[in-house]
N, C-alpha and C. Protein backbone atom coordinates (compact mmCIF):
# COMPACT_ATOMS: atom_id res chain seq x y z
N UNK A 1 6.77 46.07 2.29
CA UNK A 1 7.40 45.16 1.32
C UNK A 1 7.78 43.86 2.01
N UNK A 2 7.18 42.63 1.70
CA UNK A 2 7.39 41.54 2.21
C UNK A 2 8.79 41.36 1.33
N UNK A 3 9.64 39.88 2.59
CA UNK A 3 11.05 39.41 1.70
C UNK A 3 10.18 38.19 1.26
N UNK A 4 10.93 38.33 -0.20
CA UNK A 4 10.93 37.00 -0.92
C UNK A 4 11.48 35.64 -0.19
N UNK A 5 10.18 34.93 -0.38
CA UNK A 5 10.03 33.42 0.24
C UNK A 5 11.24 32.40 -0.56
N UNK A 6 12.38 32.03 0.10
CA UNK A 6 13.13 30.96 -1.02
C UNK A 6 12.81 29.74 -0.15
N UNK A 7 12.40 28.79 -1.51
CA UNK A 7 12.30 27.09 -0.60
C UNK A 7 12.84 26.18 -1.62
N UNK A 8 13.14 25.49 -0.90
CA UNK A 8 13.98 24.72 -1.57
C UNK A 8 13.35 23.00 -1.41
N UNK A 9 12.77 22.73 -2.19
CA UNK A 9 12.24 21.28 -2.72
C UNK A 9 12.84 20.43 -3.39
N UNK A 10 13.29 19.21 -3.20
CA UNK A 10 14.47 18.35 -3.69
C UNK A 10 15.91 19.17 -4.04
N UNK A 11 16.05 18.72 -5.30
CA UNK A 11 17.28 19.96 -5.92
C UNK A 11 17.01 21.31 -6.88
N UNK A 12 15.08 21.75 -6.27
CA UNK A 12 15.22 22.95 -6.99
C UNK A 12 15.10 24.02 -6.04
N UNK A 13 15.47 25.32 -6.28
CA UNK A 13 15.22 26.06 -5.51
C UNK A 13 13.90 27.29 -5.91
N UNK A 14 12.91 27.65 -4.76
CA UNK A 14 12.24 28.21 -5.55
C UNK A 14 11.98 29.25 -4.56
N UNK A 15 12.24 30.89 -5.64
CA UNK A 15 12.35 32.11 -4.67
C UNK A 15 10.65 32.64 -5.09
N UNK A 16 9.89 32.63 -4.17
CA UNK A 16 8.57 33.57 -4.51
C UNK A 16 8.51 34.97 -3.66
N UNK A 17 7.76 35.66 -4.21
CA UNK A 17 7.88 37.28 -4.14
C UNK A 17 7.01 37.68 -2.72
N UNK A 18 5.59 36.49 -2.40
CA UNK A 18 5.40 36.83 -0.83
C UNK A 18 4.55 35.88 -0.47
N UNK A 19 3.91 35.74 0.80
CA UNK A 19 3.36 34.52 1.28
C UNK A 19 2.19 33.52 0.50
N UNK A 20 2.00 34.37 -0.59
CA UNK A 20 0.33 33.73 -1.35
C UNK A 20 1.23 32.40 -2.14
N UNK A 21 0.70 31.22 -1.34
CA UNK A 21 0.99 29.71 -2.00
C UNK A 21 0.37 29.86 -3.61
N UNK A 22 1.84 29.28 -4.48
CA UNK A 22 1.20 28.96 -5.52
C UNK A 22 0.71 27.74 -5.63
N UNK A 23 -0.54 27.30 -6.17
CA UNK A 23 -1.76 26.29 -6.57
C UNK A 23 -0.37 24.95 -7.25
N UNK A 24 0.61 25.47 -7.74
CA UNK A 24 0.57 24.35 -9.00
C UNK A 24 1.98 23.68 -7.63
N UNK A 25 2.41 24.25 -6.67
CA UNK A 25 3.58 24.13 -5.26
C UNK A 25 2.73 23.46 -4.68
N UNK A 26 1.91 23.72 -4.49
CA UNK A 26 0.99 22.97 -3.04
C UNK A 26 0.37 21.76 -3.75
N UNK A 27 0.44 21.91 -4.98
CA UNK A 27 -0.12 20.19 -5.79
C UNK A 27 1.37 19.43 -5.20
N UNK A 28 2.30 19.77 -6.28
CA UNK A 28 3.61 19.03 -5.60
C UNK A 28 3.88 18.75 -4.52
N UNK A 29 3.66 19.58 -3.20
CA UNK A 29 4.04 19.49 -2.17
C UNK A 29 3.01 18.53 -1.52
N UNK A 30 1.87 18.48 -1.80
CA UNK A 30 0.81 17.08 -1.25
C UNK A 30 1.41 15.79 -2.01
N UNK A 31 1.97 16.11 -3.43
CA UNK A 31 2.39 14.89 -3.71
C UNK A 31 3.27 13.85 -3.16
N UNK A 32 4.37 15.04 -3.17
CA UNK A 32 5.72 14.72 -2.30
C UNK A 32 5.42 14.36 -1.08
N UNK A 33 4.13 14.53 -0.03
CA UNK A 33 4.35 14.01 1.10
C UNK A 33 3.41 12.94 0.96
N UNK A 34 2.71 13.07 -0.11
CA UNK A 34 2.26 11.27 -0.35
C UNK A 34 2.82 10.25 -0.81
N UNK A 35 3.89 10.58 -1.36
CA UNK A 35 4.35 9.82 -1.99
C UNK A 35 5.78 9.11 -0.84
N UNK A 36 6.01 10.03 0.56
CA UNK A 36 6.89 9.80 1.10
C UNK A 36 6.10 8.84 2.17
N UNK A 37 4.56 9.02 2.52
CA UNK A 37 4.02 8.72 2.92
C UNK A 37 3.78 6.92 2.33
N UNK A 38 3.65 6.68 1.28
CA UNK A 38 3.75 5.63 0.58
C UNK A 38 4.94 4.95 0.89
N UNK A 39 5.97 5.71 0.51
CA UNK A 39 8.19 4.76 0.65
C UNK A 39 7.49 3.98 2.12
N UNK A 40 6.85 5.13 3.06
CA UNK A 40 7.25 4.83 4.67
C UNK A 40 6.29 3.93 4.71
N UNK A 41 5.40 3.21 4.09
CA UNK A 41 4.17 1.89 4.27
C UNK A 41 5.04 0.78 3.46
N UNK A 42 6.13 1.32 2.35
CA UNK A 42 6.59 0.07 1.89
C UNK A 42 7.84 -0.18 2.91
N UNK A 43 8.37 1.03 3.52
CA UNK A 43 9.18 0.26 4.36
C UNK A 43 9.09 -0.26 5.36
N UNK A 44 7.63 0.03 6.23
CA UNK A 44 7.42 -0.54 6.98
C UNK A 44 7.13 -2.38 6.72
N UNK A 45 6.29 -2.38 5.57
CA UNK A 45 5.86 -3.76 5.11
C UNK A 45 7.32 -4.75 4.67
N UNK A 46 8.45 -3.93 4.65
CA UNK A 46 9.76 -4.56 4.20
C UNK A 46 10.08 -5.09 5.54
N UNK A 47 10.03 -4.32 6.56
CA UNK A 47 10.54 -4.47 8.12
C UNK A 47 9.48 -5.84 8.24
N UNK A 48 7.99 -5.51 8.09
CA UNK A 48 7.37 -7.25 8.65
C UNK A 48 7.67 -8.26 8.30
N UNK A 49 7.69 -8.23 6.39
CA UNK A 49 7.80 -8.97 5.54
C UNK A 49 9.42 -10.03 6.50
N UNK A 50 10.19 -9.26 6.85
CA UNK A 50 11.72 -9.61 7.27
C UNK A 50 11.54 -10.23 8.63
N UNK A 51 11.13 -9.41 9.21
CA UNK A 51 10.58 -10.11 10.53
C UNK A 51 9.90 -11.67 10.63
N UNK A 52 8.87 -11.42 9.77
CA UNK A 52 8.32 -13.10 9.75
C UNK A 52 8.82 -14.25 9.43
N UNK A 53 9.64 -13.55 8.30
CA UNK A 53 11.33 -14.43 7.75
C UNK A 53 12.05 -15.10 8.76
N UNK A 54 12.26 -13.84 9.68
CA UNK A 54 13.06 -14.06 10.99
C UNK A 54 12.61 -15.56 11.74
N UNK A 55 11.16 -15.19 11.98
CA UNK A 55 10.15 -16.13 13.16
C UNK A 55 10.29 -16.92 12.63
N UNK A 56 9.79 -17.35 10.99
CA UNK A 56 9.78 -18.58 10.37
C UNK A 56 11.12 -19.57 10.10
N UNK A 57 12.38 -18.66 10.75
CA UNK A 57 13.57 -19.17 10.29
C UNK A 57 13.52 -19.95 11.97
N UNK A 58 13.73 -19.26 12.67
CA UNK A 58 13.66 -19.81 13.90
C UNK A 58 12.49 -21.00 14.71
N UNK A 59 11.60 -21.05 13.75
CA UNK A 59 10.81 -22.26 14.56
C UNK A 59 11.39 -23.45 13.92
């Protein structure tokens, strides 16, 4: 008898009964790290965007 898998994704919690990934979790879960993957390209582009601000303030 496997223990039930609990994970916890944003603010839900989700208890499954044993290791077999559900299809419709692992959609979400590629989403969620694309989509965190995305924040982290806009924040990087916020950091240049600021930076050049910087350079251009100073020449």
């Amino acid at each position: 008898m496997s223990k039930p898998i609990i994970e916890k994704i944003g603010n839900k919690i989700i208890v499954r009964k044993s290791q077999e990934p559900d299809p419709q979790q692992l959609m979400g879960q590629m989403l969620v790290s694309q989509s965190l993957k995305i924040e982290d390209l806009e924040d990087k582009l916020d950091l240049m965007g600021q930076m050049l601000v910087e350079l251009s303030l100073k020449e």
